[in-house]
N, C-alpha and C. Protein backbone atom coordinates (compact mmCIF):
# COMPACT_ATOMS: atom_id res chain seq x y z
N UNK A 1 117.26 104.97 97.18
CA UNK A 1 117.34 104.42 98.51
C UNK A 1 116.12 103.51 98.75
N UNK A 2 115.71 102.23 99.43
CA UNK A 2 115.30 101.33 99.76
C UNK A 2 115.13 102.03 101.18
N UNK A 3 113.56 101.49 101.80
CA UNK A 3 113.14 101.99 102.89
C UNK A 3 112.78 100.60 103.19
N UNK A 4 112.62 100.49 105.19
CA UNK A 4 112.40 99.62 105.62
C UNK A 4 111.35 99.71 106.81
N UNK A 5 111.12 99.07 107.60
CA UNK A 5 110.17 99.56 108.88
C UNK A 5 110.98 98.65 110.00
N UNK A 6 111.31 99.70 110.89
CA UNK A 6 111.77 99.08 112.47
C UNK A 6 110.73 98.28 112.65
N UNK A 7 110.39 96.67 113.46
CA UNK A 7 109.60 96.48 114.09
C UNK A 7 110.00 95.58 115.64
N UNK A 8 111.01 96.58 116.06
CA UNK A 8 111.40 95.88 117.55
C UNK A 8 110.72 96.29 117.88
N UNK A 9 110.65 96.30 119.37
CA UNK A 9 109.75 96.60 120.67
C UNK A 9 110.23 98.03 121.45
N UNK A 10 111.77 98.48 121.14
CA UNK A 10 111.89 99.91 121.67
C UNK A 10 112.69 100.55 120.81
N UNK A 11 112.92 101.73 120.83
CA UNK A 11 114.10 102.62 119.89
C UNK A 11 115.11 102.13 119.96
N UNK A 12 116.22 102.03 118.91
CA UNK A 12 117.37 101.51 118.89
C UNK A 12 117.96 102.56 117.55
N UNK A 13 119.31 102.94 118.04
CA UNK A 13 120.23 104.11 117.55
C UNK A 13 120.65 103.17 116.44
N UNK A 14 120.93 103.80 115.10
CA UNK A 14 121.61 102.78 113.74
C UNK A 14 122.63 103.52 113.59
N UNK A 15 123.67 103.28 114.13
CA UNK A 15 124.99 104.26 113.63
C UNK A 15 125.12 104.48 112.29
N UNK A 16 124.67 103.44 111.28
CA UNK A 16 125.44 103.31 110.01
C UNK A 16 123.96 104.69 109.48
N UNK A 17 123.28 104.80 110.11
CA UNK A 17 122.07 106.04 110.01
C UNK A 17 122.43 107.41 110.32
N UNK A 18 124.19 107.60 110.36
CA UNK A 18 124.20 108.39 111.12
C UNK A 18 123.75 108.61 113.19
N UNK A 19 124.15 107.86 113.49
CA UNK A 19 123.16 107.85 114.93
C UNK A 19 121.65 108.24 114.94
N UNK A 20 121.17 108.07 114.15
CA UNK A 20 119.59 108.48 114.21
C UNK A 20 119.27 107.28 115.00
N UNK A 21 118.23 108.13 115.91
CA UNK A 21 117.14 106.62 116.86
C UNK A 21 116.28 106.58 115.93
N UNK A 22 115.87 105.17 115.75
CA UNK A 22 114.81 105.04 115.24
C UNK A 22 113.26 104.18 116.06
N UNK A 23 112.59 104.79 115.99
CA UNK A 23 111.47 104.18 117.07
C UNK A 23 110.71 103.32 116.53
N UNK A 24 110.08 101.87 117.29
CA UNK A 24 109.17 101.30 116.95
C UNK A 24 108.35 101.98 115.58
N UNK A 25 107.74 100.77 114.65
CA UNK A 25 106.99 101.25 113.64
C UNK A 25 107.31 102.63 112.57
N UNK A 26 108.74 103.02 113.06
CA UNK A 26 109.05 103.84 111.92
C UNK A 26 109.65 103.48 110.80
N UNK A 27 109.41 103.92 109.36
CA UNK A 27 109.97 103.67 108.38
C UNK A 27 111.16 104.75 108.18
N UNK A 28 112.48 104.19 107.93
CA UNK A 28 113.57 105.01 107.59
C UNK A 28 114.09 104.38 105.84
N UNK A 29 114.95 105.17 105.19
CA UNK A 29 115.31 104.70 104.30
C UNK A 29 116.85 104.59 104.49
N UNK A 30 117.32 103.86 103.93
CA UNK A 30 118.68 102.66 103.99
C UNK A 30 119.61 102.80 102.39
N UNK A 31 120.75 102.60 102.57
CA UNK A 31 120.70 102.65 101.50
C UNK A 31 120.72 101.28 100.71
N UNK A 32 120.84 101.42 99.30
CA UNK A 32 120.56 100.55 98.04
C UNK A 32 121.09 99.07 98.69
N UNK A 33 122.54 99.43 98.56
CA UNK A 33 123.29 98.30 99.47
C UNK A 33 123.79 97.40 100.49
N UNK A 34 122.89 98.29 101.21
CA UNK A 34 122.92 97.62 102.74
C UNK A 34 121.10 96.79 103.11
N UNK A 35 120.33 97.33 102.09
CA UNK A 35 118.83 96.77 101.80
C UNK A 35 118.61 95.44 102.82
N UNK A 36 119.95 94.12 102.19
CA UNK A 36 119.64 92.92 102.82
C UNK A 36 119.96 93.16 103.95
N UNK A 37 120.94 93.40 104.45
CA UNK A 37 121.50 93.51 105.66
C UNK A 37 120.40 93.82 106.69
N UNK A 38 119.60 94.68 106.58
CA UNK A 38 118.37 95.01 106.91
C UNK A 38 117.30 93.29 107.57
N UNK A 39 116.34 93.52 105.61
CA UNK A 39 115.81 92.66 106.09
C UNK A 39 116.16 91.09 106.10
N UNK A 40 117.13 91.09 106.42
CA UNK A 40 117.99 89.49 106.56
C UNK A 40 117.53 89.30 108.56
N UNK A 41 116.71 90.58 109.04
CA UNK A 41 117.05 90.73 110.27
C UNK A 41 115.00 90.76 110.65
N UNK A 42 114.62 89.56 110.36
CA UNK A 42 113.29 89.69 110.36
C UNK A 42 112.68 90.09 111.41
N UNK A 43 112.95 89.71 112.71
CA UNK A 43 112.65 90.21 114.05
C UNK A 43 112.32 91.83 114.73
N UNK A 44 113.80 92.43 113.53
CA UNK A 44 113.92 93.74 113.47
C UNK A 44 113.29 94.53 112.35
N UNK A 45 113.37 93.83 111.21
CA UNK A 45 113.06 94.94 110.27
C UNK A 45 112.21 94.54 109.33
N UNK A 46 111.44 95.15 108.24
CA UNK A 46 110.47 94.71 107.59
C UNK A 46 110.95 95.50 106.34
N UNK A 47 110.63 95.11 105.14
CA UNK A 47 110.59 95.48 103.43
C UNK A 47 109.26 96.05 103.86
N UNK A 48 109.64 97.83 103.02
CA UNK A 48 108.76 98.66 103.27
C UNK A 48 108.78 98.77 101.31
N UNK A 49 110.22 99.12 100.68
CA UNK A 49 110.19 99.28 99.15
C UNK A 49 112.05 98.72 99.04
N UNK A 50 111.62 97.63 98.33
CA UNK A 50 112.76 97.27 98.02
C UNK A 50 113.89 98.37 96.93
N UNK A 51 114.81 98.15 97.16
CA UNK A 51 115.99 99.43 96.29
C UNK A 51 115.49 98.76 94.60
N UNK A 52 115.20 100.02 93.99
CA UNK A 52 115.31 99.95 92.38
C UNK A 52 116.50 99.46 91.68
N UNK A 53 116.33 98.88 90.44
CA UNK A 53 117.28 98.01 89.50
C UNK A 53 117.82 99.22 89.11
N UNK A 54 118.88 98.76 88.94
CA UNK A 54 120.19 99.48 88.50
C UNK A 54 120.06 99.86 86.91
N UNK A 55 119.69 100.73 85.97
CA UNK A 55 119.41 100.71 84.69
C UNK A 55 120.90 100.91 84.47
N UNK A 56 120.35 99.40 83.13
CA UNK A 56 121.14 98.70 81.97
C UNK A 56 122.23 99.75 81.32
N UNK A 57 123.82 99.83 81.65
CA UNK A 57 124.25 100.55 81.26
C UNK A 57 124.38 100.57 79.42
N UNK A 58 124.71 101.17 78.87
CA UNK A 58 125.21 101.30 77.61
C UNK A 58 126.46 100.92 77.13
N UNK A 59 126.47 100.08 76.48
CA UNK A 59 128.25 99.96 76.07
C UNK A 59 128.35 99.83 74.50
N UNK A 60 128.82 100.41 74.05
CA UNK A 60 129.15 100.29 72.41
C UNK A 60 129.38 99.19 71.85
N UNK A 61 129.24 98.71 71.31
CA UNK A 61 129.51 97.29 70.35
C UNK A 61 130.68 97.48 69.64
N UNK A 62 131.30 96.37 69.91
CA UNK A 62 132.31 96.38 68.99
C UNK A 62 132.44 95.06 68.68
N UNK A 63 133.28 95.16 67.07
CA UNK A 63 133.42 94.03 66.34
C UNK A 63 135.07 93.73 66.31
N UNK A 64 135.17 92.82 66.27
CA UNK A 64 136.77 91.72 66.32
C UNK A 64 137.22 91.78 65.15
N UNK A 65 137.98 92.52 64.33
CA UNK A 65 138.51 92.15 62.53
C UNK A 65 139.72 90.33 63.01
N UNK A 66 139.22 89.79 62.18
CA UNK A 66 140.19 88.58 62.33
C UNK A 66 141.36 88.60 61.69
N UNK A 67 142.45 88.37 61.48
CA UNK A 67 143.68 88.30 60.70
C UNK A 67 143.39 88.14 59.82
N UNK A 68 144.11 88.13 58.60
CA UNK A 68 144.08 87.05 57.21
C UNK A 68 145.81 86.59 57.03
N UNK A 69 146.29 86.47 58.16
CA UNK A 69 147.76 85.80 58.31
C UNK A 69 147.53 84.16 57.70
């Protein structure tokens, strides 16, 4: 989860938080995917820790046999 810092001027309820109020100068955490949505909202919110990279899944290699048609 990616955390951010309220920085309006009074508490304001985040439904998508579950209805949690969140008050001036508090840091809450957000999740991964909603991160920009956040701070796209500069007035309101501040990058406290941006959400961690997604580690590089694994996928097997595979090779193509070509015809000999």
């Amino acid at each position: 989860m990616a955390r951010v810092r309220f920085v309006g001027p009074e508490p304001v309820t985040v439904p998508e938080l579950y209805g949690r109020v969140v008050q001036p100068d508090e840091v809450v955490e957000v999740p991964d995917a909603r991160y920009e949505g956040y701070v796209c909202q500069p007035a309101n919110w501040e990058s406290v820790e941006e959400p961690k990279p997604e580690p590089a899944k694994k996928t097997a290699a595979k090779t193509l046999k070509g015809s000999d048609d």
